[in-house]
C-alpha atoms as a PDB file:
ATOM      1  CA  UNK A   1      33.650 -28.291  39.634  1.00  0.00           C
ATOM      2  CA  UNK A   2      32.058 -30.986  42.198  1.00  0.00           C
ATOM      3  CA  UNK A   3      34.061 -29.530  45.298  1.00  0.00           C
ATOM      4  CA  UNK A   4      32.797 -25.959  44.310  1.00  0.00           C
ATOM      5  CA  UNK A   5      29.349 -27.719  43.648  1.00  0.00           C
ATOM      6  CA  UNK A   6      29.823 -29.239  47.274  1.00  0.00           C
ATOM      7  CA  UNK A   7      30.393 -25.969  49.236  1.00  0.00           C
ATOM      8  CA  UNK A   8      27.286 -24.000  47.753  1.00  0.00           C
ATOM      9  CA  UNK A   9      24.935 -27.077  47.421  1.00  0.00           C
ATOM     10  CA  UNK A  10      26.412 -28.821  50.522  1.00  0.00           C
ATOM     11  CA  UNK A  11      24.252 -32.036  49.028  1.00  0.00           C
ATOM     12  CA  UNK A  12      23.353 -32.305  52.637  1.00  0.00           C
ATOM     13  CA  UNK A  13      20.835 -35.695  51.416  1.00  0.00           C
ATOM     14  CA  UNK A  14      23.938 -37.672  50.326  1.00  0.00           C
ATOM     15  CA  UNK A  15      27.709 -38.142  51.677  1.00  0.00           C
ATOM     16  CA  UNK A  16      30.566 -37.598  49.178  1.00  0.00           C
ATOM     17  CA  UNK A  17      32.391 -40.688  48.326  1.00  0.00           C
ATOM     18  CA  UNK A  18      35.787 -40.294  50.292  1.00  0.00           C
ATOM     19  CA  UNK A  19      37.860 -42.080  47.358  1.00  0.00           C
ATOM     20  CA  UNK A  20      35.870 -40.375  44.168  1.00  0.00           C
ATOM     21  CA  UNK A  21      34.573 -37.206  44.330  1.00  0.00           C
ATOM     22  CA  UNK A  22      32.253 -37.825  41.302  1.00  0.00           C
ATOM     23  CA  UNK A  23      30.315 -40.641  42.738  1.00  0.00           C
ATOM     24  CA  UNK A  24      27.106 -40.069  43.446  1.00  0.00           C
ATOM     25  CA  UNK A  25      27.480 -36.810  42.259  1.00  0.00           C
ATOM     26  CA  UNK A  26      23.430 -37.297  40.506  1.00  0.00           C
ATOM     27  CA  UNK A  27      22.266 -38.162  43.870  1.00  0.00           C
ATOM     28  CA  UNK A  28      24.007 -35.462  46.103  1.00  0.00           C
ATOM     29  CA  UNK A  29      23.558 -32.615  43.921  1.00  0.00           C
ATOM     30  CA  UNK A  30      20.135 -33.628  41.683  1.00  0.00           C
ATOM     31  CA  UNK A  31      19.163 -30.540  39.577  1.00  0.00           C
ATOM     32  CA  UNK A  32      21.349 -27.859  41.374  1.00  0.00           C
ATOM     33  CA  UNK A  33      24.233 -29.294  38.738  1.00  0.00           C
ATOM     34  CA  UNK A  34      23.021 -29.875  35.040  1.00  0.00           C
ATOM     35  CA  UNK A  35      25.099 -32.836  34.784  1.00  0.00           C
ATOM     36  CA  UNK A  36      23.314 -34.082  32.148  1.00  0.00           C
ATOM     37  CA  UNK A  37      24.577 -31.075  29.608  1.00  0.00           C
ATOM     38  CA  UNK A  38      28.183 -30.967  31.457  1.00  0.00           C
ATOM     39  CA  UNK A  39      28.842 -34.723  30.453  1.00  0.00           C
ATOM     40  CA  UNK A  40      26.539 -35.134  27.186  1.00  0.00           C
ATOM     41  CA  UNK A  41      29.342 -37.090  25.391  1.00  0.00           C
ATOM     42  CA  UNK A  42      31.745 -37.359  22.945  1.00  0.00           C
ATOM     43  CA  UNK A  43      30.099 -35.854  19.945  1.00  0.00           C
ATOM     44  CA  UNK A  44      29.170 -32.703  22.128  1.00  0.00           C
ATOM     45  CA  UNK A  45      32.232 -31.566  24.212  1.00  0.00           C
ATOM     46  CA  UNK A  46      32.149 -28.299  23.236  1.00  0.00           C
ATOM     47  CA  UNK A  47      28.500 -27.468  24.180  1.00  0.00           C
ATOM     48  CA  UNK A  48      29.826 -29.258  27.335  1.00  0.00           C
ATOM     49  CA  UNK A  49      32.533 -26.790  28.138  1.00  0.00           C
ATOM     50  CA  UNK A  50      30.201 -23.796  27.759  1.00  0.00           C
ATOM     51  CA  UNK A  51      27.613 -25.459  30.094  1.00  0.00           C
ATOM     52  CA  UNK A  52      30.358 -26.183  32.453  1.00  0.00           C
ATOM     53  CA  UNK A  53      32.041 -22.295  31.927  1.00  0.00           C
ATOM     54  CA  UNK A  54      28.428 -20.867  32.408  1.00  0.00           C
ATOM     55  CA  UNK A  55      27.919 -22.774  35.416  1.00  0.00           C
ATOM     56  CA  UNK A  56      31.376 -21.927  37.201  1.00  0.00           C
ATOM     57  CA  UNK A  57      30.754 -18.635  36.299  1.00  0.00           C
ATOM     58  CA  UNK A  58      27.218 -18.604  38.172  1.00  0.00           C
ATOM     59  CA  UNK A  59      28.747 -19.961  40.934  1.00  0.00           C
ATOM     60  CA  UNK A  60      32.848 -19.114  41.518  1.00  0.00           C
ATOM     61  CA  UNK A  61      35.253 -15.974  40.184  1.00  0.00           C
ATOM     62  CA  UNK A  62      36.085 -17.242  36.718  1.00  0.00           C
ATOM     63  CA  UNK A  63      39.114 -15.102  35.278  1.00  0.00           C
ATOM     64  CA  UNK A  64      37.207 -13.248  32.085  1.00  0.00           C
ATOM     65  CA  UNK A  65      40.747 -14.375  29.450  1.00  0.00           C
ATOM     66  CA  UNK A  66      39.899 -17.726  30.762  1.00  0.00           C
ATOM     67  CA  UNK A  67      36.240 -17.895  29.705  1.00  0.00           C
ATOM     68  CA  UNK A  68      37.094 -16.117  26.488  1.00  0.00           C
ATOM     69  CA  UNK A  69      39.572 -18.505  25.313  1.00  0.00           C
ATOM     70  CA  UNK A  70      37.413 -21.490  26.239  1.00  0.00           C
ATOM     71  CA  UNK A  71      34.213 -19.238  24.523  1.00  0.00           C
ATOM     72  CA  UNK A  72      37.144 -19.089  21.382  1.00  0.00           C
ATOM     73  CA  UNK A  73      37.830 -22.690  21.237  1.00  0.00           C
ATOM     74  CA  UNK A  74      34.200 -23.795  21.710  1.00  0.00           C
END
């Protein structure tokens, strides 16, 4: 989800980490990525997979027996 993330935010202000993807990920991306409702914790996963679903589909070809299993599950 970052490396889709980085090629239609570009997060231009900030360089990727070359070893970890995800750090810095707040600072590169800021609001363009709701990280905050992808990642909310344990106790809320599966409000955290629709976030993540509804922002993959904003943003990348998400195959539509995919999303409705994970829409199912959650």
């Amino acid at each position: 989800m970052l490396t889709i993330a980085g090629l239609h935010a570009g997060g231009a202000d900030h360089q990727q980490d070359v070893f970890a993807v995800e750090r810095g990920a707040e600072r590169r991306f800021g609001a363009s990525v709701p990280l905050g409702s992808m990642v909310p914790g344990y106790d809320r996963n599966r409000q955290a997979a629709l976030a993540i679903l509804g922002w993959l589909e904003a943003h990348a070809d998400v195959d539509p027996s995919l999303a409705a299993a994970i829409r199912q599950l959650a």
